[in-house]
PDB file of N, CA and C in Angstrom:
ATOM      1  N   UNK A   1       0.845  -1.174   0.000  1.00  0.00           N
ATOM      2  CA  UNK A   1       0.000   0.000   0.000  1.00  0.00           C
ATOM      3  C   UNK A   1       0.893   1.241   0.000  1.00  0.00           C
ATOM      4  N   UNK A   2       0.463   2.064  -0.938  1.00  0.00           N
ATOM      5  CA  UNK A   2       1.471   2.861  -0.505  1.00  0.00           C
ATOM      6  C   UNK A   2       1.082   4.806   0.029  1.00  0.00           C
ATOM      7  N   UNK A   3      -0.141   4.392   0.172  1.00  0.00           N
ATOM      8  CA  UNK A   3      -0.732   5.669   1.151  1.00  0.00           C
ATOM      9  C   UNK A   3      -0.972   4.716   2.495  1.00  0.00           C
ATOM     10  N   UNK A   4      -0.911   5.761   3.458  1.00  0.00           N
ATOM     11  CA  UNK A   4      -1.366   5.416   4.985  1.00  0.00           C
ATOM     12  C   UNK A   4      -2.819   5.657   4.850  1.00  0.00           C
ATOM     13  N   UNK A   5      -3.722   4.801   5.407  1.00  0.00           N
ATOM     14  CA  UNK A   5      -5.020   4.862   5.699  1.00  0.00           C
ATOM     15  C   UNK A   5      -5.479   6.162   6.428  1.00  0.00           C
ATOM     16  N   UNK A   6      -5.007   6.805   6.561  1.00  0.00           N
ATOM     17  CA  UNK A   6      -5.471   8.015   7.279  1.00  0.00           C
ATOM     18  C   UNK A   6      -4.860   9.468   5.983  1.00  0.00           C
ATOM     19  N   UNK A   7      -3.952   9.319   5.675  1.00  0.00           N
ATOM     20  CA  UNK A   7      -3.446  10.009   4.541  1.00  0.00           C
ATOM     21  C   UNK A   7      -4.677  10.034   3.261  1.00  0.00           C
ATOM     22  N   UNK A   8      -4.860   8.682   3.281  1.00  0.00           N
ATOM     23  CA  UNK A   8      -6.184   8.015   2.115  1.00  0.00           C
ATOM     24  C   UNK A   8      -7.563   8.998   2.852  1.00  0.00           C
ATOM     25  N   UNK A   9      -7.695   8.750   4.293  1.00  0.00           N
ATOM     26  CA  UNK A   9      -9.031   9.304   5.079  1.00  0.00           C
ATOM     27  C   UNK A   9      -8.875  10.577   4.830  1.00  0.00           C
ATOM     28  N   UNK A  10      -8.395  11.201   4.771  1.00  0.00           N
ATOM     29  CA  UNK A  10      -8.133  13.008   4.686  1.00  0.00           C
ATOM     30  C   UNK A  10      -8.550  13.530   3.503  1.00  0.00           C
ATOM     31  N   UNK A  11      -9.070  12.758   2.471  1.00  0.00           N
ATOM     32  CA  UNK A  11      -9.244  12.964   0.983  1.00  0.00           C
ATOM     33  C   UNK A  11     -11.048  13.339   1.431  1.00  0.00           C
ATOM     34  N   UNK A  12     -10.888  12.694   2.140  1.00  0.00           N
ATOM     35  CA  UNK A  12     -12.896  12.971   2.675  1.00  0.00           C
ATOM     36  C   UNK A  12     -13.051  14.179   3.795  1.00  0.00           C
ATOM     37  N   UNK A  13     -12.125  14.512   4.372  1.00  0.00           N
ATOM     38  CA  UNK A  13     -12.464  15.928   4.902  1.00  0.00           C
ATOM     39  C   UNK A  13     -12.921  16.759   4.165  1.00  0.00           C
ATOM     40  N   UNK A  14     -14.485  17.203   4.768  1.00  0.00           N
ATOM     41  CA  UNK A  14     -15.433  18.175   4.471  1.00  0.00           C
ATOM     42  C   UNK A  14     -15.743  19.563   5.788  1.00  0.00           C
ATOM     43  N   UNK A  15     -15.728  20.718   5.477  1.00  0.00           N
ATOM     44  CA  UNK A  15     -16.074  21.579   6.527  1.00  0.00           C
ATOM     45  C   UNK A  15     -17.859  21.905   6.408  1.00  0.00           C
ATOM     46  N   UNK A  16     -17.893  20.684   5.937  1.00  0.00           N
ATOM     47  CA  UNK A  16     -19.543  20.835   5.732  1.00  0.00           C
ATOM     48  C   UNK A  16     -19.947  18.850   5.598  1.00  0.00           C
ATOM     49  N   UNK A  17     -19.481  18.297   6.151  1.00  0.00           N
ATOM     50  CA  UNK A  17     -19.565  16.519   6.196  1.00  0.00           C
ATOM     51  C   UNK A  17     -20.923  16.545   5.487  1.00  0.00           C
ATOM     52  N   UNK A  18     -21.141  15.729   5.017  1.00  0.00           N
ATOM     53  CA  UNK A  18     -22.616  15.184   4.423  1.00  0.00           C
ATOM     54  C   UNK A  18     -23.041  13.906   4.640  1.00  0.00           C
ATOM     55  N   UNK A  19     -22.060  13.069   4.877  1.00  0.00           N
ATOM     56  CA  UNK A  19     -21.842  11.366   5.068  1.00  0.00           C
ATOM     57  C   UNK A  19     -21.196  11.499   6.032  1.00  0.00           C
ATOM     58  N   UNK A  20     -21.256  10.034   6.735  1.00  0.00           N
ATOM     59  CA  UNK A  20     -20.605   9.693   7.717  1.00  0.00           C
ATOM     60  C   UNK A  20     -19.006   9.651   7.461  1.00  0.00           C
ATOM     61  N   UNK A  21     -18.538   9.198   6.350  1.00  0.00           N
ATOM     62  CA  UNK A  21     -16.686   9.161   6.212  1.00  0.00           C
ATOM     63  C   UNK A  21     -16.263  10.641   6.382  1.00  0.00           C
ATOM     64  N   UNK A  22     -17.113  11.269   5.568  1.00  0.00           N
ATOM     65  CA  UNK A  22     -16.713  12.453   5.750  1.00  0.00           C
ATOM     66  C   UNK A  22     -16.738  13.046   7.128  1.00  0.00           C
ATOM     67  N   UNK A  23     -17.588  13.156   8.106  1.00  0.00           N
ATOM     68  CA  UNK A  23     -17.423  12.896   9.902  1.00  0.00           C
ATOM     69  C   UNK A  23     -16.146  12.705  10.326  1.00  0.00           C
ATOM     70  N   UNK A  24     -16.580  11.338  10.229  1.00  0.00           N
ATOM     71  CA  UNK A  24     -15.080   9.988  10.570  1.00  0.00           C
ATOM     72  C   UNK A  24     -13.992  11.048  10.128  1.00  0.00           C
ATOM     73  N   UNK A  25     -13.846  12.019   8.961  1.00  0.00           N
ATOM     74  CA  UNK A  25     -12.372  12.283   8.330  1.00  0.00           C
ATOM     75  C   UNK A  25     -12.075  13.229   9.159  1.00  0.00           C
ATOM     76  N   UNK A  26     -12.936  14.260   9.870  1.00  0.00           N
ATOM     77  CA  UNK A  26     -13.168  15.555  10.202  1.00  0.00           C
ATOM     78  C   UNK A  26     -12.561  15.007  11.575  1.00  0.00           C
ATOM     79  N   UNK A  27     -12.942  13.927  12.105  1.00  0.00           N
ATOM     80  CA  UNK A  27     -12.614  13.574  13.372  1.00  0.00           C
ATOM     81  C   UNK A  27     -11.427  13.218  13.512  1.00  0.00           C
ATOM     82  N   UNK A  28     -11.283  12.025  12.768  1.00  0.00           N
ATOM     83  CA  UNK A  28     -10.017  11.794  12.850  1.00  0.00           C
ATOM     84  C   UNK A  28      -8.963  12.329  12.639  1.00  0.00           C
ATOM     85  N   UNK A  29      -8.881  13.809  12.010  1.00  0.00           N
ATOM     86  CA  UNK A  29      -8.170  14.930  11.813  1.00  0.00           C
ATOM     87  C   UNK A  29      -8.047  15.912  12.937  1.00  0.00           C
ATOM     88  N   UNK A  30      -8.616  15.540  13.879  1.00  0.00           N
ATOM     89  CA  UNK A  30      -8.776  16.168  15.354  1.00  0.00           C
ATOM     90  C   UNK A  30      -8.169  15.860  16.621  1.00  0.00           C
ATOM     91  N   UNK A  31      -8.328  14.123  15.443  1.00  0.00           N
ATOM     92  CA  UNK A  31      -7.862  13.670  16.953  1.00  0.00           C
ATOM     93  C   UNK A  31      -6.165  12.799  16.493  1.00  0.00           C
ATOM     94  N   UNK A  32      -5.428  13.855  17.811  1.00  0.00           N
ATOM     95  CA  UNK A  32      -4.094  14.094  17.392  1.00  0.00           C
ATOM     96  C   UNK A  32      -3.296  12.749  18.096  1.00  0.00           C
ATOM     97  N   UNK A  33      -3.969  11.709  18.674  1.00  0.00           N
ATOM     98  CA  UNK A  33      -3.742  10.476  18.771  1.00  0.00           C
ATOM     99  C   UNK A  33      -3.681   9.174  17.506  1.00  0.00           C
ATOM    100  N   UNK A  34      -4.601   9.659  16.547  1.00  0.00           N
ATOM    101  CA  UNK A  34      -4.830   8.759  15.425  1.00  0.00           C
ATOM    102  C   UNK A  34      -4.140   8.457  15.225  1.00  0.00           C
ATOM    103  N   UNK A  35      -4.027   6.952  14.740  1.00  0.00           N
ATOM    104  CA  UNK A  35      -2.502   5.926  14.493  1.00  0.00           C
ATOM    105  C   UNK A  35      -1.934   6.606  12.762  1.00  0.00           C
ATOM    106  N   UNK A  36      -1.683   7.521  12.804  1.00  0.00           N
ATOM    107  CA  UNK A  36      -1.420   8.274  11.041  1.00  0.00           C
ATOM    108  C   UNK A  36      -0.081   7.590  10.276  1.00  0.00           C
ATOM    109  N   UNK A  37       0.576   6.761  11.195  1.00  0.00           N
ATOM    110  CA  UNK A  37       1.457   5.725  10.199  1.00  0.00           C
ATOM    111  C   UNK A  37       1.042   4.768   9.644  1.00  0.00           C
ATOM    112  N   UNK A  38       0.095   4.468  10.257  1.00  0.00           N
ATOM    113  CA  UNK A  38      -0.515   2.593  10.095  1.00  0.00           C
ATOM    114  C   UNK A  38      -1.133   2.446   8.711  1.00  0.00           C
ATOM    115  N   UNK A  39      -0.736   0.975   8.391  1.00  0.00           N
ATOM    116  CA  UNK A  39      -1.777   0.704   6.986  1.00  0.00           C
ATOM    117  C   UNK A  39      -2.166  -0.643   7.967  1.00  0.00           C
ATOM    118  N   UNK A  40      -2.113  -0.946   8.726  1.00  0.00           N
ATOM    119  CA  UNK A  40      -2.825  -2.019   9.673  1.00  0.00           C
ATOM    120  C   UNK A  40      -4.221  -2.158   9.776  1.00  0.00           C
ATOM    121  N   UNK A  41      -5.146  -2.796   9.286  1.00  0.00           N
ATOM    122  CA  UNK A  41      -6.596  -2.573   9.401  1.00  0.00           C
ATOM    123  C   UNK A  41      -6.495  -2.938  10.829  1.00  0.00           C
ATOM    124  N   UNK A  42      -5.862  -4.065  11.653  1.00  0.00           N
ATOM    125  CA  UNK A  42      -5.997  -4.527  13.350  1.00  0.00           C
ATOM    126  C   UNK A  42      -5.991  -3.331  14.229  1.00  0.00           C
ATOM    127  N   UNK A  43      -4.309  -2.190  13.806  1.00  0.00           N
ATOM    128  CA  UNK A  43      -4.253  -1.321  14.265  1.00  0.00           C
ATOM    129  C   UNK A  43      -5.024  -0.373  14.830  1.00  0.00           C
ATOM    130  N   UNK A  44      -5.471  -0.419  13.514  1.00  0.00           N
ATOM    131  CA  UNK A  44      -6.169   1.114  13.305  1.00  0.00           C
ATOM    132  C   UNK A  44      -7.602   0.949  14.054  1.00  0.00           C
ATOM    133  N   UNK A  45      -8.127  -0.512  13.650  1.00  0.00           N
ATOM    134  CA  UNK A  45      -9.454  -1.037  14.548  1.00  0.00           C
ATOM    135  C   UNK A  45      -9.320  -0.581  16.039  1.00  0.00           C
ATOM    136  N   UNK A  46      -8.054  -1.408  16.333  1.00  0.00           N
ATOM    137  CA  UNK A  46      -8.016  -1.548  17.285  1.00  0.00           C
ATOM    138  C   UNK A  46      -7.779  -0.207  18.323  1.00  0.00           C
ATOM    139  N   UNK A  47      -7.241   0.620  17.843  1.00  0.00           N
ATOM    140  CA  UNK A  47      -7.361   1.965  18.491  1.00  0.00           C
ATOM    141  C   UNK A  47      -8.458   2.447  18.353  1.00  0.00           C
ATOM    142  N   UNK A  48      -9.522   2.368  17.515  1.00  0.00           N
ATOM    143  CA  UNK A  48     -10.661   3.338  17.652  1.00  0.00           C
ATOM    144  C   UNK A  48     -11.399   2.497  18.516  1.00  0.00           C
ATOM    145  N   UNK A  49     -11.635   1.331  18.521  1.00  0.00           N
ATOM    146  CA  UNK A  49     -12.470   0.332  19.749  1.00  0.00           C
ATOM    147  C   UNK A  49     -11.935   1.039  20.878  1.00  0.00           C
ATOM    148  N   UNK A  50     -10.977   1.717  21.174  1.00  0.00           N
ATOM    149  CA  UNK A  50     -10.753   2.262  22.414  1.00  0.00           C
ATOM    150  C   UNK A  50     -10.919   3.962  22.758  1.00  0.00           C
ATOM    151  N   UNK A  51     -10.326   4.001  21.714  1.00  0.00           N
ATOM    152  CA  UNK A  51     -10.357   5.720  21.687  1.00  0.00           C
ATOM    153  C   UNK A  51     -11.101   6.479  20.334  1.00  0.00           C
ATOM    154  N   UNK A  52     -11.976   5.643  19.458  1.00  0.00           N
ATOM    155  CA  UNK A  52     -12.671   6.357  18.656  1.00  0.00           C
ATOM    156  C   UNK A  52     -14.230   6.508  18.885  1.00  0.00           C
ATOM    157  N   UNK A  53     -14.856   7.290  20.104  1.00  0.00           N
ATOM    158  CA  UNK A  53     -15.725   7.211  20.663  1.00  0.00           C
ATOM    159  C   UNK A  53     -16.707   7.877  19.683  1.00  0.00           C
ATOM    160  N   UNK A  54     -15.831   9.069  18.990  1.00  0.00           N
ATOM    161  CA  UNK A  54     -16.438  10.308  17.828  1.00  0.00           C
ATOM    162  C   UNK A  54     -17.296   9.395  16.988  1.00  0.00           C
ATOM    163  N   UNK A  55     -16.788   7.827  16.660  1.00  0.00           N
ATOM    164  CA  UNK A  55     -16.963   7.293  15.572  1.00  0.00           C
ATOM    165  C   UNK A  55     -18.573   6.505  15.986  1.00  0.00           C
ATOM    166  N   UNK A  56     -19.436   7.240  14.979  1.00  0.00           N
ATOM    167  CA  UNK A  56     -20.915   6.381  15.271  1.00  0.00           C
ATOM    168  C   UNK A  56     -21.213   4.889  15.288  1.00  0.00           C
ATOM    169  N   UNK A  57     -20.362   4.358  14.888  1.00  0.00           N
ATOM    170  CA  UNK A  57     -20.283   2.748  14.415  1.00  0.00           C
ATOM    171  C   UNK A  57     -18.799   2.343  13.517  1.00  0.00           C
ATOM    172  N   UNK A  58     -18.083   1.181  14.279  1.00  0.00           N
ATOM    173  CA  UNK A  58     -17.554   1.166  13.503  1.00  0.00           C
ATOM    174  C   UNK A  58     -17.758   0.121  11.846  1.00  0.00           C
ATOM    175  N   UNK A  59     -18.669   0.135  11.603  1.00  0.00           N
ATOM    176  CA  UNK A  59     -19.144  -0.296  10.156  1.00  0.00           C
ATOM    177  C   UNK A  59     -18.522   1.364   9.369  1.00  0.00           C
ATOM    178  N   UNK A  60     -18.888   2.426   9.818  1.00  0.00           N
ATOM    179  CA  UNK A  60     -18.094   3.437   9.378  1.00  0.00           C
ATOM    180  C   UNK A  60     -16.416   3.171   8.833  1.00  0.00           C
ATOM    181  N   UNK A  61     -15.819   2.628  10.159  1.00  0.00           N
ATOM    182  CA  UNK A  61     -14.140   2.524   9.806  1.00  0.00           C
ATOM    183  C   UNK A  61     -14.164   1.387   8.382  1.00  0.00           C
ATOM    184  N   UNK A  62     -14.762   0.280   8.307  1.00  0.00           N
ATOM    185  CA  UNK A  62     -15.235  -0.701   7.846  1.00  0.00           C
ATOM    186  C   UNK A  62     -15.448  -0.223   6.381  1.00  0.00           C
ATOM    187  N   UNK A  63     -16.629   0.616   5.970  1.00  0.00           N
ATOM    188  CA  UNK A  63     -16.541   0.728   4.424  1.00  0.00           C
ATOM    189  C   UNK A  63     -15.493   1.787   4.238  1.00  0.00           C
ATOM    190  N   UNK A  64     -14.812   2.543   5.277  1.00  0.00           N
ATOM    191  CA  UNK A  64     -13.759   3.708   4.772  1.00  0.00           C
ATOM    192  C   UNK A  64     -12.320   3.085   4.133  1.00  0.00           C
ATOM    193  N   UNK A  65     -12.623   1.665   5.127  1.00  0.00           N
ATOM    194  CA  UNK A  65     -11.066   0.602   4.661  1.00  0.00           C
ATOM    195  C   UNK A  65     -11.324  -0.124   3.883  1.00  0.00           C
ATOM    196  N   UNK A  66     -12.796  -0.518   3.255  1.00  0.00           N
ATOM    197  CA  UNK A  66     -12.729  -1.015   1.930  1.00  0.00           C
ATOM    198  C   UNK A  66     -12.806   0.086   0.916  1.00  0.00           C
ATOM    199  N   UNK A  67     -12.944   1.370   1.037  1.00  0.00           N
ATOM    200  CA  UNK A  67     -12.498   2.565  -0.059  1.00  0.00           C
ATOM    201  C   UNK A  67     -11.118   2.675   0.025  1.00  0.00           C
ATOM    202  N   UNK A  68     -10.505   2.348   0.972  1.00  0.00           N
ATOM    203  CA  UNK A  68      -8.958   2.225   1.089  1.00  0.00           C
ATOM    204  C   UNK A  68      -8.679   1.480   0.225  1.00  0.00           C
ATOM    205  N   UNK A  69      -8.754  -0.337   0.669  1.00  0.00           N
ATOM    206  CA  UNK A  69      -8.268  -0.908   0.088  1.00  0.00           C
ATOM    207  C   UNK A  69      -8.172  -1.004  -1.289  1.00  0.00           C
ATOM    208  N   UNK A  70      -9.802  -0.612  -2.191  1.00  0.00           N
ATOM    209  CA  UNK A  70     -10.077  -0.421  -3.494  1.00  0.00           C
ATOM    210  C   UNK A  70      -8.835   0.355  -3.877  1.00  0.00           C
ATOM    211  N   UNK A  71      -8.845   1.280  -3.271  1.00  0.00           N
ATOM    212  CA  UNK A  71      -7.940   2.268  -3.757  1.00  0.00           C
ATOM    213  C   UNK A  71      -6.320   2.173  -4.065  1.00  0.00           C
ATOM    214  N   UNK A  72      -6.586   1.523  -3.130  1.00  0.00           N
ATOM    215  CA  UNK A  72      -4.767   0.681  -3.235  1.00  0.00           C
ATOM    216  C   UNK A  72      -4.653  -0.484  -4.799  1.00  0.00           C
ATOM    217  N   UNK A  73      -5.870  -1.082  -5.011  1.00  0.00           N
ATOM    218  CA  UNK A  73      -5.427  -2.499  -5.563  1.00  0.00           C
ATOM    219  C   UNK A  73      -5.323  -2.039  -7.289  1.00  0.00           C
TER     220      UNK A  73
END
């Protein structure tokens, strides 16, 4: 892969969100903990199960990492 999943997420920052990724992007751009090296889907899960409270569901992180992955292949 050769974008970071969060590098990839930043393409959906909106100052006006309309969708949920776009949320998720706004947030995760906030929050200055976000794992921003990782291409780890475990990782990255696995930190928001703890600290991505912003996140309404994670079925959110879920189709944002299959727009990832598309994006990569």
């Amino acid at each position: 892969m050769s974008k970071t999943f969060y590098h990839f997420l930043m393409k959906y920052r909106h100052p006006a969100p309309k969708d949920n990724i776009s949320r998720f992007a706004n947030d995760a751009y906030e929050d200055h903990s976000f794992p921003k090296t990782a291409y780890d889907y475990d990782e990255i899960s696995s930190y928001l199960e703890l600290n991505g409270s912003y996140l309404e569901s994670m079925t959110v992180f879920d189709e944002a990492w299959q727009l990832y992955v598309l994006s990569e292949s």
